[in-house]
PDB file of N, CA and C in Angstrom:
ATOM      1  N   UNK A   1      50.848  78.783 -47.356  1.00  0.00           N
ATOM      2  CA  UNK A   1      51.754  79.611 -46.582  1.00  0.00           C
ATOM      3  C   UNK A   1      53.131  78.942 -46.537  1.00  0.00           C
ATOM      4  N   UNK A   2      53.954  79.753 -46.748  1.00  0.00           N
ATOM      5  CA  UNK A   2      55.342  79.328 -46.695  1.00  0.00           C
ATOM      6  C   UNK A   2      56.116  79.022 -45.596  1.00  0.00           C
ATOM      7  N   UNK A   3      56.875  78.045 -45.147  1.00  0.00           N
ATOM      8  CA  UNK A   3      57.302  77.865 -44.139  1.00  0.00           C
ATOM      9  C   UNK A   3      58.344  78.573 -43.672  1.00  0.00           C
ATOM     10  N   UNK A   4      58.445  79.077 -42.387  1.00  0.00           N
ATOM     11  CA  UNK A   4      59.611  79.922 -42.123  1.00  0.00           C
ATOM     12  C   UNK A   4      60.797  79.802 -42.509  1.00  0.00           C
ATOM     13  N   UNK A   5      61.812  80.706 -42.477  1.00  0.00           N
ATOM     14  CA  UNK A   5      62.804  79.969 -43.155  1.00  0.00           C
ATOM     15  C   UNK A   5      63.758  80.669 -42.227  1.00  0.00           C
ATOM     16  N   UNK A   6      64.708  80.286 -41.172  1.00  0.00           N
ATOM     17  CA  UNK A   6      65.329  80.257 -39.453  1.00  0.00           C
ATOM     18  C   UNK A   6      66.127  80.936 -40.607  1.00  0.00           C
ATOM     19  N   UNK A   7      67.076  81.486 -39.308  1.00  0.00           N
ATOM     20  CA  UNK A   7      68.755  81.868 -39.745  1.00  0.00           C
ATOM     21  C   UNK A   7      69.311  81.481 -38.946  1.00  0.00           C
ATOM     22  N   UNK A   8      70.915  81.115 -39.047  1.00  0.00           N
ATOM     23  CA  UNK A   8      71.863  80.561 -38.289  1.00  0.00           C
ATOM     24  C   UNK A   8      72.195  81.752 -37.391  1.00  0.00           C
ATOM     25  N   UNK A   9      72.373  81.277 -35.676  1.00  0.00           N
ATOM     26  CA  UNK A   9      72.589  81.782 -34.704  1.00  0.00           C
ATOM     27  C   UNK A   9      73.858  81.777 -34.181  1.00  0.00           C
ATOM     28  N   UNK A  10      75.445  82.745 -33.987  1.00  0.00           N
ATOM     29  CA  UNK A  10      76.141  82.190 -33.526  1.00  0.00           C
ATOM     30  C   UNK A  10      75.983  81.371 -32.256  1.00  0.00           C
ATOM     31  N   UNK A  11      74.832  81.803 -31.879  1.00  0.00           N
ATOM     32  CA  UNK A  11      74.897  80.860 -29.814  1.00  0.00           C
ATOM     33  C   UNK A  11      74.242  79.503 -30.290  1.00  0.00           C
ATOM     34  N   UNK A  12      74.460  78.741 -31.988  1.00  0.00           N
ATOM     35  CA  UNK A  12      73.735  77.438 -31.961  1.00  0.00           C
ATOM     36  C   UNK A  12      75.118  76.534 -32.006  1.00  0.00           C
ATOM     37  N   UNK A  13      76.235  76.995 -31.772  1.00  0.00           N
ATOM     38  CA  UNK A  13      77.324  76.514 -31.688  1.00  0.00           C
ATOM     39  C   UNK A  13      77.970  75.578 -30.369  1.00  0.00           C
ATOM     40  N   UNK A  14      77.563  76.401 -29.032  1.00  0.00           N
ATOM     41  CA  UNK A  14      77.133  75.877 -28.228  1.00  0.00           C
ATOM     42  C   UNK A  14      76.358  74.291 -28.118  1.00  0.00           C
ATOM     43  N   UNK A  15      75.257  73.933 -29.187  1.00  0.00           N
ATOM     44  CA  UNK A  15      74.839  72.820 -29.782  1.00  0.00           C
ATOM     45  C   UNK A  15      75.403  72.073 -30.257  1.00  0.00           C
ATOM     46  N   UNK A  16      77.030  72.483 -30.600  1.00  0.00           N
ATOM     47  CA  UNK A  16      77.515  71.794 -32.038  1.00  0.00           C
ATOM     48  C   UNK A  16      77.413  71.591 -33.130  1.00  0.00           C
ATOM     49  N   UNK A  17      76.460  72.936 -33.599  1.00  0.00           N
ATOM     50  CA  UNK A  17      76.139  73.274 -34.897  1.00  0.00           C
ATOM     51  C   UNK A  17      76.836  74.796 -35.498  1.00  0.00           C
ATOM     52  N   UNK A  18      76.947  74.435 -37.262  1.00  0.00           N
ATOM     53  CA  UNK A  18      77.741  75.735 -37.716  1.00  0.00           C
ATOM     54  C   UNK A  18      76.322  75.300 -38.982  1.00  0.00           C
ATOM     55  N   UNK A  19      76.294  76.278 -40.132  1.00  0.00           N
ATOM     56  CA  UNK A  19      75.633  75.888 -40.882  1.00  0.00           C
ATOM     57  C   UNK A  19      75.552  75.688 -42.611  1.00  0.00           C
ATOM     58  N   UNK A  20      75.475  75.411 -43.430  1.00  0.00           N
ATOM     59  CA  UNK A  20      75.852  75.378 -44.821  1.00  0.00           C
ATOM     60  C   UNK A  20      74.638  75.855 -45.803  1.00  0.00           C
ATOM     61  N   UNK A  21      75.161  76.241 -46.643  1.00  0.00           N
ATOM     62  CA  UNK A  21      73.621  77.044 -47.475  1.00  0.00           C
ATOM     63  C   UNK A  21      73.644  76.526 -48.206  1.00  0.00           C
ATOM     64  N   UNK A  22      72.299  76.317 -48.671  1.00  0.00           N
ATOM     65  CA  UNK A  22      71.832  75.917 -49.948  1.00  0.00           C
ATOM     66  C   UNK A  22      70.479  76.645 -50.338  1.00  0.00           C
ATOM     67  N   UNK A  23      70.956  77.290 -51.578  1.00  0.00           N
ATOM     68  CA  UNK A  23      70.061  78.204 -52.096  1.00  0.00           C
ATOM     69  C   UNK A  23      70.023  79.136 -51.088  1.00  0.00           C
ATOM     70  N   UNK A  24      68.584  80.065 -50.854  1.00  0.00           N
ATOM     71  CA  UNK A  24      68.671  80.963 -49.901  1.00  0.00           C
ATOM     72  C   UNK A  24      68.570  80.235 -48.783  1.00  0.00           C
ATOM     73  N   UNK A  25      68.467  79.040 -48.125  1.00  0.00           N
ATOM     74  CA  UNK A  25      68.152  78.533 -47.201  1.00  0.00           C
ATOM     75  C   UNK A  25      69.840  78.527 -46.247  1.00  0.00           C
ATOM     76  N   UNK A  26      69.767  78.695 -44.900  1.00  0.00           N
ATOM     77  CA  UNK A  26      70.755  78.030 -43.946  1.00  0.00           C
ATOM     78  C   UNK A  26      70.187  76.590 -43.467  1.00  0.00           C
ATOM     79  N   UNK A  27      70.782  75.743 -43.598  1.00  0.00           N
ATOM     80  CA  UNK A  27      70.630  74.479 -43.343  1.00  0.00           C
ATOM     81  C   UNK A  27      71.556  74.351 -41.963  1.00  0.00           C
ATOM     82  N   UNK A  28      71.282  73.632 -40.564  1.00  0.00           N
ATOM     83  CA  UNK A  28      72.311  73.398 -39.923  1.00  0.00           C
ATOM     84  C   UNK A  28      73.043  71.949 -40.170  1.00  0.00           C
ATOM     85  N   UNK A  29      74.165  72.360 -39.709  1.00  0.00           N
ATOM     86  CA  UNK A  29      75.105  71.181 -39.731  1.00  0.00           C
ATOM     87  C   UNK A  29      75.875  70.960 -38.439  1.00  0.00           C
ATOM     88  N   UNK A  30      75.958  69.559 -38.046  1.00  0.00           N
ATOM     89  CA  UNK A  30      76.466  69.251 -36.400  1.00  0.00           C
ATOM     90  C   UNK A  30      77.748  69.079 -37.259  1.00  0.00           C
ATOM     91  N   UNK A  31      78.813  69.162 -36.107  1.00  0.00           N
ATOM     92  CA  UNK A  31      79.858  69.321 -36.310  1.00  0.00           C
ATOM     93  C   UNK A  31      80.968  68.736 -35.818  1.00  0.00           C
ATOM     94  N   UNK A  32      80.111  67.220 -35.424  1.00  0.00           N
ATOM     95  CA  UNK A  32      80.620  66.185 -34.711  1.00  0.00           C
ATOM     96  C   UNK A  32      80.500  64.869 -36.128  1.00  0.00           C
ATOM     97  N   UNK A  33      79.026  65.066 -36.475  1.00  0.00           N
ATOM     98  CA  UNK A  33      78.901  63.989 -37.113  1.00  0.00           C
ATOM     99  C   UNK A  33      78.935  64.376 -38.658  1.00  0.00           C
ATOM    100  N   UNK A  34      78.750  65.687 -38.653  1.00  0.00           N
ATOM    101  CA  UNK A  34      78.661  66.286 -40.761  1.00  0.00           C
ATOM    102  C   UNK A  34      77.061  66.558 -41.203  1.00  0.00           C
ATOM    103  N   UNK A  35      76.191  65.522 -40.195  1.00  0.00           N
ATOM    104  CA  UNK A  35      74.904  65.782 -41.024  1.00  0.00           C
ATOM    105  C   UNK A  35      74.760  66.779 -40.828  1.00  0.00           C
ATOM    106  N   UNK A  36      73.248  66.793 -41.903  1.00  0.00           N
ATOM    107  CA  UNK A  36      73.057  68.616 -42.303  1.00  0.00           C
ATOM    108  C   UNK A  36      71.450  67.961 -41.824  1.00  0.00           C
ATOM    109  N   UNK A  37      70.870  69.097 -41.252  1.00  0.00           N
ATOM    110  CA  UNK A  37      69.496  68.879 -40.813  1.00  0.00           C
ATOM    111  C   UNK A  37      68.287  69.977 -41.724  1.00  0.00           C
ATOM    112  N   UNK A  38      67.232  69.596 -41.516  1.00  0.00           N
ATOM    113  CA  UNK A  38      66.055  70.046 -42.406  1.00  0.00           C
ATOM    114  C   UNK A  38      66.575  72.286 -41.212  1.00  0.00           C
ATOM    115  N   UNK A  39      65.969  72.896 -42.098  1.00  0.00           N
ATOM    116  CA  UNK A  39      66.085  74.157 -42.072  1.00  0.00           C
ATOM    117  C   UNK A  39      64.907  74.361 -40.709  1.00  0.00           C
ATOM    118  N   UNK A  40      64.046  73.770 -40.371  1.00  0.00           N
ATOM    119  CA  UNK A  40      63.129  73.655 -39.554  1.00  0.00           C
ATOM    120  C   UNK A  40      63.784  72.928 -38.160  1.00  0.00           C
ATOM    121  N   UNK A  41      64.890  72.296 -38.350  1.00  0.00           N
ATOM    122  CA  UNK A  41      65.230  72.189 -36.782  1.00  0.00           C
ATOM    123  C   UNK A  41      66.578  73.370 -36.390  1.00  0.00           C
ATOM    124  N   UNK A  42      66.590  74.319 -36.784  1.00  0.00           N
ATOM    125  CA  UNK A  42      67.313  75.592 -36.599  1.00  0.00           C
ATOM    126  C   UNK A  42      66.602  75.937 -35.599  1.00  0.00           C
ATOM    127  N   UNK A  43      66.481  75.438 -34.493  1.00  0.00           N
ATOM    128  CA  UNK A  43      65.944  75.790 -33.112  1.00  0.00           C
ATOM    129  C   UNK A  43      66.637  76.079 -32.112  1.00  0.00           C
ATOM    130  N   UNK A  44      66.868  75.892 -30.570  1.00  0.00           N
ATOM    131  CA  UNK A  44      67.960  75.848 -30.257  1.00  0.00           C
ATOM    132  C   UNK A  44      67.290  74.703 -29.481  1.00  0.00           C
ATOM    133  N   UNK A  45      66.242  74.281 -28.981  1.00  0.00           N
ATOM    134  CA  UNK A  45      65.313  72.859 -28.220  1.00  0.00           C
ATOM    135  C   UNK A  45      65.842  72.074 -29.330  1.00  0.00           C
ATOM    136  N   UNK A  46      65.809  72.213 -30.464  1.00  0.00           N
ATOM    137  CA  UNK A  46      65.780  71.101 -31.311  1.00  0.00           C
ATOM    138  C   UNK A  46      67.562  70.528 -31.410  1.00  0.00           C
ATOM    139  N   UNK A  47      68.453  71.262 -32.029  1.00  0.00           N
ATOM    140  CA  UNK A  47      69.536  71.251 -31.834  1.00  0.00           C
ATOM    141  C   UNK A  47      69.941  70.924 -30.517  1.00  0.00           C
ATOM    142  N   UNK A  48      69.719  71.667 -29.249  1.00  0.00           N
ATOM    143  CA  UNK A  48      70.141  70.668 -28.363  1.00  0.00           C
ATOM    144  C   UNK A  48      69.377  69.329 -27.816  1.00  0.00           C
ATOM    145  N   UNK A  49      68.601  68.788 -28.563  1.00  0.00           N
ATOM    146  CA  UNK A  49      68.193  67.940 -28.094  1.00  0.00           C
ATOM    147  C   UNK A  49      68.986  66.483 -29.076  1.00  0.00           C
ATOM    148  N   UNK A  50      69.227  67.069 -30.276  1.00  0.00           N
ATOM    149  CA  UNK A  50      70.168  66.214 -30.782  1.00  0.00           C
ATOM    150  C   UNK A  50      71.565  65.474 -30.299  1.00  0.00           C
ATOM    151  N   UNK A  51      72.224  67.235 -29.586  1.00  0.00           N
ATOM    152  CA  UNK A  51      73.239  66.971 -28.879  1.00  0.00           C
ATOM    153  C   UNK A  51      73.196  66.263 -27.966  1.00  0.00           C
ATOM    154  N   UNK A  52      71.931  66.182 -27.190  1.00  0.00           N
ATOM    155  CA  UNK A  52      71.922  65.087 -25.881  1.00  0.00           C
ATOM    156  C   UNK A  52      71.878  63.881 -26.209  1.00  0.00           C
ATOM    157  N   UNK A  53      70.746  63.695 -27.058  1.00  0.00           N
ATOM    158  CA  UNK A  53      70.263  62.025 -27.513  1.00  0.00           C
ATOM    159  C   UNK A  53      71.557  61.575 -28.262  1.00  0.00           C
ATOM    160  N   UNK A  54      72.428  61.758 -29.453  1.00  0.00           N
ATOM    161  CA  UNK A  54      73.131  61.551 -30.213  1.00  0.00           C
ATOM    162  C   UNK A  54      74.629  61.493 -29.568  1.00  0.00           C
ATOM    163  N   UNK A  55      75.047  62.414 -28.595  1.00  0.00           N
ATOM    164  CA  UNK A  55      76.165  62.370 -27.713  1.00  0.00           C
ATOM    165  C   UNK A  55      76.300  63.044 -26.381  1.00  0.00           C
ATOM    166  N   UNK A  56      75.734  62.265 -25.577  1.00  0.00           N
ATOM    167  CA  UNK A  56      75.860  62.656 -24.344  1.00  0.00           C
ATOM    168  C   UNK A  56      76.876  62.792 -23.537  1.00  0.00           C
ATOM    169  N   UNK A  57      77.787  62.325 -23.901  1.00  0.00           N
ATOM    170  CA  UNK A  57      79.026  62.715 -23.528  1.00  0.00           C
ATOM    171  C   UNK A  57      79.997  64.221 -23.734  1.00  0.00           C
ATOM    172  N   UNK A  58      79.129  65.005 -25.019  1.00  0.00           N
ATOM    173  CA  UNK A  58      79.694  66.206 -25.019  1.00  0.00           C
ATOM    174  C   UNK A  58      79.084  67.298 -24.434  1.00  0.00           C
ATOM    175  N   UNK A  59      78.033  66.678 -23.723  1.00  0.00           N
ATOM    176  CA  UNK A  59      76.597  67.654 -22.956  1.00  0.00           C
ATOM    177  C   UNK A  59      77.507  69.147 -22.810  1.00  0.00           C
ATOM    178  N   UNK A  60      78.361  68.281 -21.631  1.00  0.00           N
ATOM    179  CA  UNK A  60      79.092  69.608 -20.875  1.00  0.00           C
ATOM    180  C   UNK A  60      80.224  70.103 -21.551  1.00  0.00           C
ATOM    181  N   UNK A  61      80.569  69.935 -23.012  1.00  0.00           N
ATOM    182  CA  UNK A  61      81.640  70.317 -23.442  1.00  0.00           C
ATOM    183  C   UNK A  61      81.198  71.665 -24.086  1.00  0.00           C
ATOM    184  N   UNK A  62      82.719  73.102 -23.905  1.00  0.00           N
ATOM    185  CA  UNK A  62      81.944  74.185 -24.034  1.00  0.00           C
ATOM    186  C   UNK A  62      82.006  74.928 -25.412  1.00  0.00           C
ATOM    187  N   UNK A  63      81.424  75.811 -25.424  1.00  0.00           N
ATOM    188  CA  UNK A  63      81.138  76.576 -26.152  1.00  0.00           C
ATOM    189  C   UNK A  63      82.350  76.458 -27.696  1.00  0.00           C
ATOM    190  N   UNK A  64      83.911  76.780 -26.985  1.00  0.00           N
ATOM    191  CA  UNK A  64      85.057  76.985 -27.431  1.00  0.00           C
ATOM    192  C   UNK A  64      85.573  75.728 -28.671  1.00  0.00           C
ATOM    193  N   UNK A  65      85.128  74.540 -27.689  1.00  0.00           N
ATOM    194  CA  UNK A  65      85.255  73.281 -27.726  1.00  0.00           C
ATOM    195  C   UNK A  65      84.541  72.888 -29.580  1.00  0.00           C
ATOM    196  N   UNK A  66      83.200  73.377 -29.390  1.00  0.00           N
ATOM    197  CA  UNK A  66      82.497  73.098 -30.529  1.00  0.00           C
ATOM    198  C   UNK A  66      83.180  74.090 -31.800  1.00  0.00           C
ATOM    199  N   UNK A  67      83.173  75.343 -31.390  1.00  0.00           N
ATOM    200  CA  UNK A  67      83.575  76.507 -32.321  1.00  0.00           C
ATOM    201  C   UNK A  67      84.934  75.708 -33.008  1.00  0.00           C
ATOM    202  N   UNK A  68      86.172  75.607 -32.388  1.00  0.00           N
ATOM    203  CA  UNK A  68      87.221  74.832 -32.784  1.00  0.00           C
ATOM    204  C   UNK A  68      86.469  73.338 -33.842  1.00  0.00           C
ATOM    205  N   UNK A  69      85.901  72.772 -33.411  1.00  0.00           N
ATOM    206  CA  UNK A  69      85.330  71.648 -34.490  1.00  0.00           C
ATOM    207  C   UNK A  69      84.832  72.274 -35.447  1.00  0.00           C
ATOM    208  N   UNK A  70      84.145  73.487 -35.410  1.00  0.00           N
ATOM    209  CA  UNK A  70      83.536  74.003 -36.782  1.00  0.00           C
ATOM    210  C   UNK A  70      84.300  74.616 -37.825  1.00  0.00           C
ATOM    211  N   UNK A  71      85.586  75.159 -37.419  1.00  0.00           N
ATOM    212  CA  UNK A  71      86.813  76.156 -37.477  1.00  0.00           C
ATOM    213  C   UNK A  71      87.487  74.846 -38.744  1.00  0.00           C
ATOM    214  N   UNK A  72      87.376  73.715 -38.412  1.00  0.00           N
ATOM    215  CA  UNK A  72      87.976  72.490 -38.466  1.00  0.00           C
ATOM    216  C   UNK A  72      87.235  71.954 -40.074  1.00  0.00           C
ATOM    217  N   UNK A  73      85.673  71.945 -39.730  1.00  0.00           N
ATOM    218  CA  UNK A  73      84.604  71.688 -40.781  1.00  0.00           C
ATOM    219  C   UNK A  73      84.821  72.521 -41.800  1.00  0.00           C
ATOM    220  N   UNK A  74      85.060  73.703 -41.589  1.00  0.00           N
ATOM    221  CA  UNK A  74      84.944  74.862 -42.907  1.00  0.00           C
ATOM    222  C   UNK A  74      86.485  74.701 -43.742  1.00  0.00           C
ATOM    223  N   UNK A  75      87.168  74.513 -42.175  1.00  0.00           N
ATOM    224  CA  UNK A  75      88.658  74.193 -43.714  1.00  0.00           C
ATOM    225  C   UNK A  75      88.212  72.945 -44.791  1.00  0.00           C
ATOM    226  N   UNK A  76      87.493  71.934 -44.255  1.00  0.00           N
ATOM    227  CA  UNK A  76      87.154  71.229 -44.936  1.00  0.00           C
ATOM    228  C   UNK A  76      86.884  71.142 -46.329  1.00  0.00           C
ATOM    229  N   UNK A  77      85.918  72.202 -46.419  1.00  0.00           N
ATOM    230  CA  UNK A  77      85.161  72.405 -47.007  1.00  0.00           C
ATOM    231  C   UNK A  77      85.181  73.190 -48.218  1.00  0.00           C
ATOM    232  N   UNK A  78      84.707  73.024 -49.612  1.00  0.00           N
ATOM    233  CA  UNK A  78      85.322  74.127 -50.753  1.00  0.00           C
ATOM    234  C   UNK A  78      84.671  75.284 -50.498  1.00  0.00           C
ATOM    235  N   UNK A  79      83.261  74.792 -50.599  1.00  0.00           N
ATOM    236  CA  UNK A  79      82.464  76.595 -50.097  1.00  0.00           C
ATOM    237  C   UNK A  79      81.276  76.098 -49.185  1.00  0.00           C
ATOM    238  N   UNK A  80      80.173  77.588 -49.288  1.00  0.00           N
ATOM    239  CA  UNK A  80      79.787  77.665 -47.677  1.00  0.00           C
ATOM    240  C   UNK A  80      78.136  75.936 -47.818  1.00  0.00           C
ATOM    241  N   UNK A  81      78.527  75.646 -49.463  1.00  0.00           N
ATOM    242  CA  UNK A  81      77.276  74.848 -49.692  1.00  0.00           C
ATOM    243  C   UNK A  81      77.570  73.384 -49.058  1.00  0.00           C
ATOM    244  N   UNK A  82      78.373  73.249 -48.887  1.00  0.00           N
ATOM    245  CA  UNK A  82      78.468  72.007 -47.706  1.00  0.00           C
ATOM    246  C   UNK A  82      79.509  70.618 -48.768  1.00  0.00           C
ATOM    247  N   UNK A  83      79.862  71.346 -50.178  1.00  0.00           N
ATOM    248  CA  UNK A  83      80.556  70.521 -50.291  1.00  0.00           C
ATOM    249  C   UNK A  83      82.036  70.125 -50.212  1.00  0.00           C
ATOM    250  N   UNK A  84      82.309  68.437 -50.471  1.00  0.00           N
ATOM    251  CA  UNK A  84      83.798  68.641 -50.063  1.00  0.00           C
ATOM    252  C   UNK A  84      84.492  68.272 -50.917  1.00  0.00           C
ATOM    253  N   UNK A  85      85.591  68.297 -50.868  1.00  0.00           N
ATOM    254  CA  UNK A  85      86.875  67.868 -51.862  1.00  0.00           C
ATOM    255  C   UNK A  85      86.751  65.986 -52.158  1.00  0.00           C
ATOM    256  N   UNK A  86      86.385  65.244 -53.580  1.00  0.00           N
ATOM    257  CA  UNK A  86      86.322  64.031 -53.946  1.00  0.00           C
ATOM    258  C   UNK A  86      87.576  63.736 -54.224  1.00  0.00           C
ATOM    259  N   UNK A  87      88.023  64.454 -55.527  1.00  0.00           N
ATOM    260  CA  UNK A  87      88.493  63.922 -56.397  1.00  0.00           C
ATOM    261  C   UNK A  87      90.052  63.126 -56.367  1.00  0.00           C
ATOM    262  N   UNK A  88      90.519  63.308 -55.058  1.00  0.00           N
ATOM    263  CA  UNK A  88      91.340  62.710 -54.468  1.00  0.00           C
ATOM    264  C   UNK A  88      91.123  61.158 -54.171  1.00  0.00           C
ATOM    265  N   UNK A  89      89.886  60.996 -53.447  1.00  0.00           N
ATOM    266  CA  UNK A  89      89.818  59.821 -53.363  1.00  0.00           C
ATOM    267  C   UNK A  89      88.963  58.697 -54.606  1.00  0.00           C
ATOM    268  N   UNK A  90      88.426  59.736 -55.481  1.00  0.00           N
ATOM    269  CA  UNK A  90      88.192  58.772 -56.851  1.00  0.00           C
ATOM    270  C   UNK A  90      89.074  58.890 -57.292  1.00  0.00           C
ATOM    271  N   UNK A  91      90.503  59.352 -57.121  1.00  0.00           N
ATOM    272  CA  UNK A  91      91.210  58.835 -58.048  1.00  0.00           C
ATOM    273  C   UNK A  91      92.078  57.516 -57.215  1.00  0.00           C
ATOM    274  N   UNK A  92      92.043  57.799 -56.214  1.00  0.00           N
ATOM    275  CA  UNK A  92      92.698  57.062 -55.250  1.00  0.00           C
ATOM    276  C   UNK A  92      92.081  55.359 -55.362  1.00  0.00           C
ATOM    277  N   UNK A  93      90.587  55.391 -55.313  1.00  0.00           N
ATOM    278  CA  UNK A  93      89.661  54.224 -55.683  1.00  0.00           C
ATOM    279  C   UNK A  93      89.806  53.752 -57.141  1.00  0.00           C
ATOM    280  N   UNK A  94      89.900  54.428 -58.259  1.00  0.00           N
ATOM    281  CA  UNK A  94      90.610  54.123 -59.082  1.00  0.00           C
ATOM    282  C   UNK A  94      91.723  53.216 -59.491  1.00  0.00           C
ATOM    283  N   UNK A  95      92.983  53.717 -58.809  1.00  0.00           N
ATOM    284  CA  UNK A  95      94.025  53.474 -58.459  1.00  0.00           C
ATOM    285  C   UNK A  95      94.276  52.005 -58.210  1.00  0.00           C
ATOM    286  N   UNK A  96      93.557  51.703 -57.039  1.00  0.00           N
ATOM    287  CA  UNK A  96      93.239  50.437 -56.339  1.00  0.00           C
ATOM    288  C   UNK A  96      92.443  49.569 -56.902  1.00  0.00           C
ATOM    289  N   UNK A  97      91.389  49.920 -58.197  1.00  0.00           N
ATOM    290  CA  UNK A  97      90.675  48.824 -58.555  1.00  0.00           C
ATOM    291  C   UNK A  97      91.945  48.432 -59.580  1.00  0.00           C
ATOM    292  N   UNK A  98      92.547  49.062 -60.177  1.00  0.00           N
ATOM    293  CA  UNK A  98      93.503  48.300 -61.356  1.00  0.00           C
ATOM    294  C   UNK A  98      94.486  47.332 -60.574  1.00  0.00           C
ATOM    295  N   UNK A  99      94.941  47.866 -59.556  1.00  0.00           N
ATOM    296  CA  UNK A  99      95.778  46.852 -58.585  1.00  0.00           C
ATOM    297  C   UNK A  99      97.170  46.469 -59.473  1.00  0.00           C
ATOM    298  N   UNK A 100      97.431  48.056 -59.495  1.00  0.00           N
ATOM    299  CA  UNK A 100      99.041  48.196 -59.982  1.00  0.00           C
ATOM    300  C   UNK A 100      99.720  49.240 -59.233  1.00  0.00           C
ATOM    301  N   UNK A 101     100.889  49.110 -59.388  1.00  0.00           N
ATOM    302  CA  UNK A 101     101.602  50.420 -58.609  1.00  0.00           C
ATOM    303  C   UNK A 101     100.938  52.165 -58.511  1.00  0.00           C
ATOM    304  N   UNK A 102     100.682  52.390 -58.205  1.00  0.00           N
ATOM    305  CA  UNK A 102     100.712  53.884 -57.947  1.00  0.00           C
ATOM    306  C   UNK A 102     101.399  55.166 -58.741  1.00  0.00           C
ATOM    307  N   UNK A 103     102.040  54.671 -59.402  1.00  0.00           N
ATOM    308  CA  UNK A 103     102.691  54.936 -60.413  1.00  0.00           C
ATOM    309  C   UNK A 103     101.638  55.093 -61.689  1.00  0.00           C
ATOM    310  N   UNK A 104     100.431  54.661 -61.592  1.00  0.00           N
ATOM    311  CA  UNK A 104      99.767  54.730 -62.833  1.00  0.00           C
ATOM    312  C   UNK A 104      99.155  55.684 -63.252  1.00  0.00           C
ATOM    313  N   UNK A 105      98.392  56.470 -61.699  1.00  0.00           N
ATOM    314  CA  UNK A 105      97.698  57.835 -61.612  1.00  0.00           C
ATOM    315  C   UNK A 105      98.007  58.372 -62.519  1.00  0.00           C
ATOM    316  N   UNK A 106      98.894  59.041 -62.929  1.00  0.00           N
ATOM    317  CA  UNK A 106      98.563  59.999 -63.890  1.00  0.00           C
ATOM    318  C   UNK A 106      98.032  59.778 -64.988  1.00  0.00           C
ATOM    319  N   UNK A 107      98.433  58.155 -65.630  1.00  0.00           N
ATOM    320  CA  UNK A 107      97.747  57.740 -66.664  1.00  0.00           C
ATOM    321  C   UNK A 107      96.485  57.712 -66.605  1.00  0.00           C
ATOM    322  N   UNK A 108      96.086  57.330 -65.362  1.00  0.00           N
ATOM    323  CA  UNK A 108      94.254  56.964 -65.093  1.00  0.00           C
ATOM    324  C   UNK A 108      93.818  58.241 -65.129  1.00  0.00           C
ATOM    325  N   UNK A 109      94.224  59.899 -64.809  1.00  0.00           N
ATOM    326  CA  UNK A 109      93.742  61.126 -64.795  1.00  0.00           C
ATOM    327  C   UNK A 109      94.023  61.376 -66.319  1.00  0.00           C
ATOM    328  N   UNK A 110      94.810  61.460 -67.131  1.00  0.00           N
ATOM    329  CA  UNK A 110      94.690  61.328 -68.672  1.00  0.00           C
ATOM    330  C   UNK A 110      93.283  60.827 -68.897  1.00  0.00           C
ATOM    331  N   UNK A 111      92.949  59.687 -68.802  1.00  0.00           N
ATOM    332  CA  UNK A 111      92.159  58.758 -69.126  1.00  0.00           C
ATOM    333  C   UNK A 111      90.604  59.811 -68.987  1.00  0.00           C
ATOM    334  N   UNK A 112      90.856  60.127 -67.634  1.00  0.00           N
ATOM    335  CA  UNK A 112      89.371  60.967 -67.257  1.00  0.00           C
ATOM    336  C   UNK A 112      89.429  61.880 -67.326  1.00  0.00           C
TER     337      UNK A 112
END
């Protein structure tokens, strides 16, 4: 038997969760810390219980509060699969292992 497979709730926001897909699945994602959680804690006991143990300090922070952080996550983000923009900072790491001016980038993006 197949395991259920939740859908994302707008009232799991409240939690501090928005969510990212992969495949047909909604996966949640907190929106404090980025992780993405198994499709099986799409609960709302489960999700808020994260929020308590993990940051108790945002217990009482509201609804609005979280939505704005998620608002925040998705600009982030290229699409709804949870990934994000690299290639800035490999080139940037790049950059820094040759340990020459900055000026070189474009040569090192030639290169790759």
């Amino acid at each position: 038997m197949a395991a259920k497979k939740r859908k994302f709730s707008e009232d799991y926001v409240k939690f501090g969760f928005t969510f990212i897909e992969k495949g047909e699945l909604q996966l949640p994602q907190c929106v404090i810390s980025m992780n993405v959680l198994s499709n099986d804690s799409m609960r709302p006991n489960r999700l808020g219980r994260h929020l308590k143990q993990q940051y108790p300090s945002l217990v009482l922070k509201t609804k609005e509060f979280f939505s704005s952080k998620a608002e925040s996550l998705k600009r982030l983000r290229l699409d709804k699969s949870g990934s994000y923009p690299t290639a800035s900072f490999e080139i940037a790491f790049m950059v820094a292992k040759q340990k020459k001016p900055h000026t070189i980038d474009q040569e090192l993006i030639m290169k790759n």
